[in-house]
Protein backbone atom coordinates (compact mmCIF):
# COMPACT_ATOMS: atom_id res chain seq x y z
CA UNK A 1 125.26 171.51 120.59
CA UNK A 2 124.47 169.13 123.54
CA UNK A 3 126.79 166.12 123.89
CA UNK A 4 126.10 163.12 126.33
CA UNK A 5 129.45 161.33 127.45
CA UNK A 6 128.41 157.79 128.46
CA UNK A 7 131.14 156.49 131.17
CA UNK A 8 133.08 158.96 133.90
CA UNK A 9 136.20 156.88 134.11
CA UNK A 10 139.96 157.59 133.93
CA UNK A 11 139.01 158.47 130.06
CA UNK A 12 135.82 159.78 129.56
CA UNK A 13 135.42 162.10 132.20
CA UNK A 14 138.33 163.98 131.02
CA UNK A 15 136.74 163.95 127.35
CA UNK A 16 133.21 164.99 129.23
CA UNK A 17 135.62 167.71 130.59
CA UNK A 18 137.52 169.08 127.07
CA UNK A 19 134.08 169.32 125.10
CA UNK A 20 132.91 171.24 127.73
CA UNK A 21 135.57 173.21 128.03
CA UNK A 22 134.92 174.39 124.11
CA UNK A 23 131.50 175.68 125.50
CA UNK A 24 129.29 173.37 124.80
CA UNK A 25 126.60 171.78 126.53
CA UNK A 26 127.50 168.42 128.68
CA UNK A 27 125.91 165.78 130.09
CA UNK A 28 128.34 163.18 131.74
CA UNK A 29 126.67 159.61 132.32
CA UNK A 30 127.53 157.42 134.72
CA UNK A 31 125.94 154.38 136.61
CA UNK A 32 127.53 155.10 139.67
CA UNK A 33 125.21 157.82 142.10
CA UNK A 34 128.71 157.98 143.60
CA UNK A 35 131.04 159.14 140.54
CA UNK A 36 127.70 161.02 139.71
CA UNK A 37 127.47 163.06 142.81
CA UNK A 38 130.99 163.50 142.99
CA UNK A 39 131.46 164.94 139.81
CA UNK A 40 128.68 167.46 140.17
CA UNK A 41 130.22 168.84 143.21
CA UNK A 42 132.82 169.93 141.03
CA UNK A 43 135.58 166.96 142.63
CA UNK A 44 137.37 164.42 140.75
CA UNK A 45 136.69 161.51 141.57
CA UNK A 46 140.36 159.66 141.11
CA UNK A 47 143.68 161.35 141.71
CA UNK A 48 146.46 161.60 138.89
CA UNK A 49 145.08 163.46 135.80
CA UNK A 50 146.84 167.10 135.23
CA UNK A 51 144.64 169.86 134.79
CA UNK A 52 141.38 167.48 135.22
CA UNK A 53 140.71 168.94 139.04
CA UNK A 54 140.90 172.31 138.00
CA UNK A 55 139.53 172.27 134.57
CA UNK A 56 136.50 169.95 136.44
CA UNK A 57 135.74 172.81 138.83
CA UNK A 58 135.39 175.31 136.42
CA UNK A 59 133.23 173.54 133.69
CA UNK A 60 130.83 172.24 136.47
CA UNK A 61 130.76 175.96 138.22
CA UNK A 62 129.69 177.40 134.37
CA UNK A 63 127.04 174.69 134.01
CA UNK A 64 128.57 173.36 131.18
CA UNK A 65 128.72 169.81 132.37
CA UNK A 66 126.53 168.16 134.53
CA UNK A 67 126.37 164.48 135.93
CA UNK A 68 123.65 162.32 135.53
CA UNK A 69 122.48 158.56 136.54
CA UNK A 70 119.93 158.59 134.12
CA UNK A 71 122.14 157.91 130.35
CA UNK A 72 118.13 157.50 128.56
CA UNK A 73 117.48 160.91 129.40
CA UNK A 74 120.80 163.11 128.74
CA UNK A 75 120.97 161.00 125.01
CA UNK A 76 117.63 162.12 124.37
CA UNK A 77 118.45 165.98 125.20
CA UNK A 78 121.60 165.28 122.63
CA UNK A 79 122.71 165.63 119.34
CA UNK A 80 126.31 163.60 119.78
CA UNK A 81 126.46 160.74 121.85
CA UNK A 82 130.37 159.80 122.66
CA UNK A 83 130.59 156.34 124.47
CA UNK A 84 133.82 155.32 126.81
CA UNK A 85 132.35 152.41 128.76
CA UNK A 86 134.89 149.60 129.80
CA UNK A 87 135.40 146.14 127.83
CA UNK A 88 136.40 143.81 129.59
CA UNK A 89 138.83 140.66 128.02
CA UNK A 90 138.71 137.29 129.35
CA UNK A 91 142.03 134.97 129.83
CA UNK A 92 141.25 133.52 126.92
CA UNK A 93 140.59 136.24 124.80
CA UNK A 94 137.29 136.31 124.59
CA UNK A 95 135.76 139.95 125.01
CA UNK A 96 132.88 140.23 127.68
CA UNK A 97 130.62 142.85 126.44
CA UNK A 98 128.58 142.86 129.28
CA UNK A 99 128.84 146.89 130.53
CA UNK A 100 128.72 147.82 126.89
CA UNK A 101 125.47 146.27 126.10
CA UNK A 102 123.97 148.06 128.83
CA UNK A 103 125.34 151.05 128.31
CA UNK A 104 124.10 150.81 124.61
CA UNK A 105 120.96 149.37 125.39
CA UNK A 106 120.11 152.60 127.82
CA UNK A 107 121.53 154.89 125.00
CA UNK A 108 119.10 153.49 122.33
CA UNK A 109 115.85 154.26 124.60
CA UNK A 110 116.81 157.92 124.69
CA UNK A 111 117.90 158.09 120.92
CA UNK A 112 115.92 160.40 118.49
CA UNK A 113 116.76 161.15 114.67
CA UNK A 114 119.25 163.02 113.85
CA UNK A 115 122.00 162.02 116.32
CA UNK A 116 125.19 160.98 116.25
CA UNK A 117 126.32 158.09 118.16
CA UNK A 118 130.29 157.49 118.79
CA UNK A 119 132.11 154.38 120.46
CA UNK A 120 135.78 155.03 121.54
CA UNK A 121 136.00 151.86 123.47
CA UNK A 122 138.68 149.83 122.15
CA UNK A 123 136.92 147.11 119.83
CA UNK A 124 137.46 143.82 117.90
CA UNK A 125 137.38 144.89 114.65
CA UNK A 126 133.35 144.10 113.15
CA UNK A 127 131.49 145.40 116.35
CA UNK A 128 130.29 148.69 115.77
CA UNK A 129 128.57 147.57 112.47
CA UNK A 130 127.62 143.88 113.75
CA UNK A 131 127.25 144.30 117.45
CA UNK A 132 125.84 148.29 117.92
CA UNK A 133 123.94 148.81 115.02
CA UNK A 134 121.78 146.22 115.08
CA UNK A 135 121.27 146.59 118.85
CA UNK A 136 120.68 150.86 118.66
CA UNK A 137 118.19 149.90 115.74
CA UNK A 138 116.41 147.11 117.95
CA UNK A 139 116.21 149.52 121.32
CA UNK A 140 115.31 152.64 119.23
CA UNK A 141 113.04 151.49 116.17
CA UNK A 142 115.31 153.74 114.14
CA UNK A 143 117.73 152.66 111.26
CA UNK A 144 121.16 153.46 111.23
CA UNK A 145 122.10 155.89 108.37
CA UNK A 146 119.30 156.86 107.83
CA UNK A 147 117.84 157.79 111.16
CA UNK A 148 120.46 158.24 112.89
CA UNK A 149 124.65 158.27 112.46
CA UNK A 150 127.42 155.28 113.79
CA UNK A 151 130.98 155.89 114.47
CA UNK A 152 133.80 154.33 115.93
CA UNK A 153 136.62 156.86 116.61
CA UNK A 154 139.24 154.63 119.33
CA UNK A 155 140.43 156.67 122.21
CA UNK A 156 144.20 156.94 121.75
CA UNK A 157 145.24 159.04 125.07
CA UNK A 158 147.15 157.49 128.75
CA UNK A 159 146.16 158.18 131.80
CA UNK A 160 147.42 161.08 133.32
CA UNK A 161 148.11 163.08 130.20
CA UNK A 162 144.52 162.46 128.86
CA UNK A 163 144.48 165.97 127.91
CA UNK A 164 147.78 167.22 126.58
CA UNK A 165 147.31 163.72 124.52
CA UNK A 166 143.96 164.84 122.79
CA UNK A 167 145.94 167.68 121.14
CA UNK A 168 149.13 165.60 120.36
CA UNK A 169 147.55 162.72 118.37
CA UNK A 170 145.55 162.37 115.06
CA UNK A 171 141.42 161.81 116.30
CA UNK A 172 140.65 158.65 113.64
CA UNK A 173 136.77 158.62 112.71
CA UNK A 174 135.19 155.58 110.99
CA UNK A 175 131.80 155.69 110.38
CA UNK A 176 129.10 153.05 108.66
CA UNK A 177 128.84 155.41 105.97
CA UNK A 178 130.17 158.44 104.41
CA UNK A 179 127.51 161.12 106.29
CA UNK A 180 128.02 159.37 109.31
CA UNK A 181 132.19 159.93 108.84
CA UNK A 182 131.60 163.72 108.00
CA UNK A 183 129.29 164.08 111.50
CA UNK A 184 132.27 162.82 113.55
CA UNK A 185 134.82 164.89 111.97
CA UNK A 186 132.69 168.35 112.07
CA UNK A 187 132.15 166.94 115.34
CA UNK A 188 135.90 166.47 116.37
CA UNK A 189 136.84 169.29 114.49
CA UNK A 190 134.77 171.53 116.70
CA UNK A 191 135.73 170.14 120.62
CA UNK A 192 139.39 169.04 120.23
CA UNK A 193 142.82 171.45 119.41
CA UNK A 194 145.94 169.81 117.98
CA UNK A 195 149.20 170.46 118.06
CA UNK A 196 151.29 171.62 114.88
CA UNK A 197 153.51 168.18 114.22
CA UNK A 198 155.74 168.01 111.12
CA UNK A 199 156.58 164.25 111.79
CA UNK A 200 153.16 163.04 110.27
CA UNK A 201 152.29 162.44 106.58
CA UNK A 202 149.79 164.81 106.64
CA UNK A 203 148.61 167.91 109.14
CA UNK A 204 147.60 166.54 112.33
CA UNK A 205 143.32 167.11 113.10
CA UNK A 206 140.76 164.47 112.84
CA UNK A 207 141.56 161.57 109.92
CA UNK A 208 138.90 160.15 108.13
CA UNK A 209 139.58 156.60 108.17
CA UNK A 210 136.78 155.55 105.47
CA UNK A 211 134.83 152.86 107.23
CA UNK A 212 134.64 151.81 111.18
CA UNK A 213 135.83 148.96 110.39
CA UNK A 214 139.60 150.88 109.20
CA UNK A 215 139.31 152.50 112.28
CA UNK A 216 139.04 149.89 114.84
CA UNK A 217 141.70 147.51 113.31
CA UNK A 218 143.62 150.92 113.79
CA UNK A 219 143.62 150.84 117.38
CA UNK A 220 144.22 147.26 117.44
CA UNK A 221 147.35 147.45 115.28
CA UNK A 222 148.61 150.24 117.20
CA UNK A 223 148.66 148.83 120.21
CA UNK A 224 149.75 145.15 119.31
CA UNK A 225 152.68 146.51 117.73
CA UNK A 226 154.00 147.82 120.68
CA UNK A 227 153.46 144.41 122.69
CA UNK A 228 155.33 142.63 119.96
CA UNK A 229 158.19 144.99 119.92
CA UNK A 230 158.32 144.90 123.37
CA UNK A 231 158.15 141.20 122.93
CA UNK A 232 160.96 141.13 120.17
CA UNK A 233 163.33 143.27 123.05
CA UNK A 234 162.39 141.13 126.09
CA UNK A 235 163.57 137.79 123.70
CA UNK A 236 166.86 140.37 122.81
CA UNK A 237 167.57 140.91 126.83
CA UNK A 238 167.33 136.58 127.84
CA UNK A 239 169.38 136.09 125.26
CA UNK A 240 171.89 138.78 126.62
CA UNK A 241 171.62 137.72 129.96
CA UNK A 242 173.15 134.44 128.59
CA UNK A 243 175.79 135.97 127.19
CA UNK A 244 176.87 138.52 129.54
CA UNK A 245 175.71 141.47 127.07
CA UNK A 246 174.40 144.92 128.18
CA UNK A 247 170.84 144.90 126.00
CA UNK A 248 170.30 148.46 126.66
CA UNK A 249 173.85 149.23 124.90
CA UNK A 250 172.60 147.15 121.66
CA UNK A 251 168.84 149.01 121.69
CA UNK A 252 170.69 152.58 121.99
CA UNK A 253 173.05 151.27 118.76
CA UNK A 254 169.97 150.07 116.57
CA UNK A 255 168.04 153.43 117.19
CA UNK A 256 170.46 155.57 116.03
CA UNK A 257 169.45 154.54 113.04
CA UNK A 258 166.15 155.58 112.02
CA UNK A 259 164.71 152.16 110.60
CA UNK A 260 164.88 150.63 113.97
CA UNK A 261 162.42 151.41 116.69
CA UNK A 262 163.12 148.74 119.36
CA UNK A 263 160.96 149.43 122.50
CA UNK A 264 162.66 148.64 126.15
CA UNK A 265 162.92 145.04 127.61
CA UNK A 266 161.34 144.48 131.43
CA UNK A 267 160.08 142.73 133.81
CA UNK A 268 156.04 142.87 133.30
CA UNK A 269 153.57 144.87 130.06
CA UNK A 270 150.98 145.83 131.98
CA UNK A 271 147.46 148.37 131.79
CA UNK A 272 144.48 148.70 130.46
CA UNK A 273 145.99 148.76 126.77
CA UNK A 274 148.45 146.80 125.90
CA UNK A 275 148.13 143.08 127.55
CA UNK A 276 144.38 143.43 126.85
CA UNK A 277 144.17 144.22 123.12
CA UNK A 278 146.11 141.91 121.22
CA UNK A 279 144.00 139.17 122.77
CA UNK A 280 140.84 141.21 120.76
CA UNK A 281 142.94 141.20 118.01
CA UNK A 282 143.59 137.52 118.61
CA UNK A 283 139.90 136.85 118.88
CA UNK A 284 139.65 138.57 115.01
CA UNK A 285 142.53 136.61 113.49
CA UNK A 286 143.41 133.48 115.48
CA UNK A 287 145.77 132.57 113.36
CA UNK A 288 148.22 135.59 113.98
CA UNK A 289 151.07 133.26 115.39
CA UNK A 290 153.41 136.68 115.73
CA UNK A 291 151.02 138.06 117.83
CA UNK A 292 150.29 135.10 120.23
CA UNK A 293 153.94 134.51 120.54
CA UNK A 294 154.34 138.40 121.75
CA UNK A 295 151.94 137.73 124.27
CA UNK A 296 152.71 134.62 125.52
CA UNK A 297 156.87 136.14 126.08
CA UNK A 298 155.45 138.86 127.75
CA UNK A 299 152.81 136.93 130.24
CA UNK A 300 155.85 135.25 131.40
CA UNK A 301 158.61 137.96 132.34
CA UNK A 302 157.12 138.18 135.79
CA UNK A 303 158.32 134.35 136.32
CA UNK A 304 161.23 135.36 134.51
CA UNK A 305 162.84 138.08 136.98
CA UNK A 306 162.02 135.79 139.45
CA UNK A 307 164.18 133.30 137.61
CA UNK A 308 167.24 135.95 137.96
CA UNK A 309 166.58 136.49 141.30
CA UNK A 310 166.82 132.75 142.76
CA UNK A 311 169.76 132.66 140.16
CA UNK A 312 171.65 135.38 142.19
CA UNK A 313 170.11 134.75 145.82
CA UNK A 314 169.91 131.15 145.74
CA UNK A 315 166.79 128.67 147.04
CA UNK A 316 163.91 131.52 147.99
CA UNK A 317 162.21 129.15 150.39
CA UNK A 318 161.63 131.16 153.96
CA UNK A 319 163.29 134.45 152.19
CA UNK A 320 162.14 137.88 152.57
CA UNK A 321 161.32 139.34 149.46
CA UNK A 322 159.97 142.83 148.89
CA UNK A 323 158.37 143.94 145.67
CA UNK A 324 158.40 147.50 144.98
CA UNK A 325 155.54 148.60 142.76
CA UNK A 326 152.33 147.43 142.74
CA UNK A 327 151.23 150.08 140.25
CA UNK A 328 151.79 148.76 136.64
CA UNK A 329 153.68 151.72 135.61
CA UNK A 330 155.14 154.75 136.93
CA UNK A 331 153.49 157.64 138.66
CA UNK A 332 150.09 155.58 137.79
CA UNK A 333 147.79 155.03 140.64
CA UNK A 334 146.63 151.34 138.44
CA UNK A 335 146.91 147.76 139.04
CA UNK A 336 145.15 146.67 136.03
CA UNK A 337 147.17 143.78 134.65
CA UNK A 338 150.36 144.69 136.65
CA UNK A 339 153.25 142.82 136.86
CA UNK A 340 153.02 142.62 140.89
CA UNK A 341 150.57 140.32 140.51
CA UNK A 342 152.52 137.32 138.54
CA UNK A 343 155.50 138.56 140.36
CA UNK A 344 154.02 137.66 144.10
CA UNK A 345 152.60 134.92 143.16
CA UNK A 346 155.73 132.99 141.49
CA UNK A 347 157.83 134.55 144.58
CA UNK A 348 155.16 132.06 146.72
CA UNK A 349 155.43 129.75 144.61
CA UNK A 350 159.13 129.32 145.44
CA UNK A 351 158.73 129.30 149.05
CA UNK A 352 159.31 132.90 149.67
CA UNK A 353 157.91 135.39 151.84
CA UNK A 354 156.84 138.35 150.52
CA UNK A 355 155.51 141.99 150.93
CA UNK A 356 154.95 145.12 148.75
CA UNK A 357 155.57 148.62 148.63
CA UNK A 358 154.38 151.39 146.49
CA UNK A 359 154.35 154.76 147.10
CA UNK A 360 150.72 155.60 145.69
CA UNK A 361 148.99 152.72 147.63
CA UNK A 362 148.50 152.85 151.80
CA UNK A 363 149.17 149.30 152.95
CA UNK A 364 145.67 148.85 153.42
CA UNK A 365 144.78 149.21 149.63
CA UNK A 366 147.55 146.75 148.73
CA UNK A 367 145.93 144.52 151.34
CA UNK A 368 142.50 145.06 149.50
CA UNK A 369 144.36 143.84 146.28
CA UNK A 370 145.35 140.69 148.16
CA UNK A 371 148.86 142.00 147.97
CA UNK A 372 150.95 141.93 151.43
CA UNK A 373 152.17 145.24 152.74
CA UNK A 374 155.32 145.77 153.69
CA UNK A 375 155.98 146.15 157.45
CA UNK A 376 159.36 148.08 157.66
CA UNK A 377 161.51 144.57 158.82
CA UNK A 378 164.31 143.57 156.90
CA UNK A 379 164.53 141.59 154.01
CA UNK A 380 166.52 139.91 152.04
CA UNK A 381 166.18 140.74 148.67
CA UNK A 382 164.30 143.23 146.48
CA UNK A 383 162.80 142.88 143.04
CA UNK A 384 161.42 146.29 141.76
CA UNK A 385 158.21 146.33 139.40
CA UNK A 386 157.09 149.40 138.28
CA UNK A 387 159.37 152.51 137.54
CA UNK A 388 158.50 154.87 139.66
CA UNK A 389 160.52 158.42 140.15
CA UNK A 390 160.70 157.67 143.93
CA UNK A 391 162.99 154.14 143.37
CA UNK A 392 165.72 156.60 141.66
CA UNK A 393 166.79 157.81 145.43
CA UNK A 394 166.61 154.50 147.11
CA UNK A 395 169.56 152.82 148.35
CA UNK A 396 171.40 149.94 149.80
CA UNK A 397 171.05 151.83 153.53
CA UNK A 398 167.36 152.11 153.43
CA UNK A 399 166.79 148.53 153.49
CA UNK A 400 169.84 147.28 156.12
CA UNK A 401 170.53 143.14 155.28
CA UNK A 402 169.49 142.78 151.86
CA UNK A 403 171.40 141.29 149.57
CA UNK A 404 170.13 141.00 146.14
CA UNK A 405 167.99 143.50 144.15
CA UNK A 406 166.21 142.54 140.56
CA UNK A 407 165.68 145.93 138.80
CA UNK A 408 162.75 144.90 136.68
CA UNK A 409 162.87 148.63 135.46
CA UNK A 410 166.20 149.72 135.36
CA UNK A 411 165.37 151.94 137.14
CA UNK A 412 166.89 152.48 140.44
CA UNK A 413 170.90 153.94 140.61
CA UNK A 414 173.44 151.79 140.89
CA UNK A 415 175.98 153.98 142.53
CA UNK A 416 173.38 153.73 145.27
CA UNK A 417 173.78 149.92 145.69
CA UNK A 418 176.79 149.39 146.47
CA UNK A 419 177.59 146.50 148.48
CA UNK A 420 174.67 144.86 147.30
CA UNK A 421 174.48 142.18 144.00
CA UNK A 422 172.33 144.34 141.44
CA UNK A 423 170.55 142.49 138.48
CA UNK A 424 168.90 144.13 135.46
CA UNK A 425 167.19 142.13 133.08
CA UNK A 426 169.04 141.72 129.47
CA UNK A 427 172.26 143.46 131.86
């Protein structure tokens, strides 16, 4: 079969790249000549996904995928159509479905009967049946099942593990009617492997959800629950800071018991994921007070480590502060809602001065982000962001003079620090 994968991002390139990889025909859209070009020279265009520069190569050298600018023309050569274009969330909540409509708008010129048509952009729950169909029916002059098939079916990978993920969770499929839900999972069924797991309620493969509505409240609920846990631990570690108890002590204790799931506390939830889509949840069911509250605790833990820090250091005005991690987690080469952001800016906001560090950014990339680089001087305290593996090996004799560090991660050693006030968050 031939398969058009609309979007060659962090996600859908390496999907482009595991259908391929099952031998069948792919054609990877993308509206950038440059991602386009790149790809069809066999190159991956970002750094940081295992196996993607290898398994790229090899795909592109067999002809199995190729790149294209033109999304009309690859759809119309297709019989699935798999759709991993960005959505983008506004402060307020409100989803801006700007790329999406394009994307969906270019995919309906080139649609003919018969095909199948997947979104696995994460969705408020309502779109794929409101939003897509009526605009794929408008574009095409084709009717949705009966022409031609709708699914949602939510991406459910991270970046950097997109493929050893694809085999380790359930693929959900929703479609806007019972042919269209049998299409995705023969489809699914055909270009993804999974992993034998005896932890789920039933064998892990692709799970029919029953409707695309099911399947896109599932991504929403997945996600939200892990901002309100992490939520429900960050309100566990301020309380613990105020009474000199070691939070990480009390999470250990309530998982050894296997009702209790309680997610780490820290100093920023950031990413593509799971900041952005309790706010589309939020936008389905205003109401959701639980949910808003989450949010809102999280949004302010930047100010909050801050708050330890001038606690510990005293008045910041005229300090040199250094923020380690601009990336908004570990080993990920991503800014996208990171803590550094609210971090800096409340650090200004008290009169300090402040640089960054990270090891997967040159200082003129964290410039570009209108984040200061570090220069090498002294400073006088540290507050570090995002966990990466390099902070383990840092110690009080790499940065001579400082005097307080805020581990937003818990991440760095504290055998290491000696000499030097170290403060953990809910420590």
């Amino acid at each position: 079969m031939n398969i058009t994968v609309v979007g060659l991002g962090k996600i859908g390139l390496p999907l482009a790249v595991q259908f391929a990889s099952k031998g069948q025909k792919v054609f990877g859209a993308d509206v950038s000549p440059t991602v386009v070009e790149t790809v069809n020279a066999g190159t991956e265009p970002f750094p940081g996904e295992a196996h993607l520069a290898e398994k790229l190569a090899e795909v592109v050298g067999s002809g199995h995928l190729v790149a294209t600018t033109d999304t009309a023309d690859a759809v119309s050569q297709s019989e699935f159509v798999v759709i991993v274009v960005p959505l983008f969330v506004g402060a307020d909540g409100t989803p801006d479905f700007g790329w999406m409509d394009s994307a969906t708008q270019d995919i309906a010129r080139g649609l003919k009967p018969g095909t199948t048509v997947i979104y696995e952009t994460t969705l408020p729950v309502g779109t794929t049946r409101t939003r897509w169909a009526p605009m794929l029916q408008d574009g095409s002059g084709l009717t949705a099942g009966q022409d031609f098939h709708l699914v949602f079916s939510p991406e459910r990978v991270l970046t950097g593990r997109v493929f050893a993920d694809l085999r380790k969770y359930p693929k959900l499929v929703g479609g806007l009617d019972e042919a269209a839900t049998a299409k995705a999972v023969e489809f699914y069924e055909t270009v993804l492997d999974f992993d034998e797991r005896q932890d789920l309620p039933r064998p892990n493969g692709v799970w029919d959800m029953g409707t695309a509505e099911a399947a896109e409240l599932a991504k929403l609920a997945e996600t939200t629950y892990r901002d309100v846990n992490i939520g429900l631990a960050n309100q566990f570690a301020r309380f613990s800071d105020q009474h000199g108890i070691d939070v990480l002590k009390v999470i250990e204790a309530c998982n050894s018991q296997p009702f209790s799931h309680i997610h780490l506390p820290g100093i920023a939830v950031g990413g593509h994921c799971i900041p952005v889509y309790p706010r589309l949840y939020l936008w389905n069911d205003p109401d959701a007070t639980v949910v808003r509250s989450a949010r809102e605790a999280n949004a302010a833990m930047p100010a909050y480590a801050v708050d330890l820090l001038a606690a510990a250091a005293g008045d910041l005005t005229g300090k040199r502060v250094l923020v380690l991690g601009a990336s908004y987690r570990g080993g990920v080469k991503e800014t996208a809602f990171s803590g550094v952001f609210g971090t800096v800016d409340e650090l200004r906001a008290r009169g300090a001065e402040v640089h960054v560090s990270d090891p997967m950014y040159k200082p003129e990339e964290l410039e570009a982000l209108k984040l200061p680089a570090y220069d090498g001087e002294p400073v006088d305290a540290i507050v570090v962001q995002a966990d990466h593996a390099e902070y383990r090996e840092l110690a009080a004799s790499d940065f001579p003079g400082v005097e307080v560090i805020v581990d937003g991660r818990r991440v760095t050693d504290p055998e290491r620090w000696t000499g030097v006030r170290r403060v953990v968050i809910g420590g």
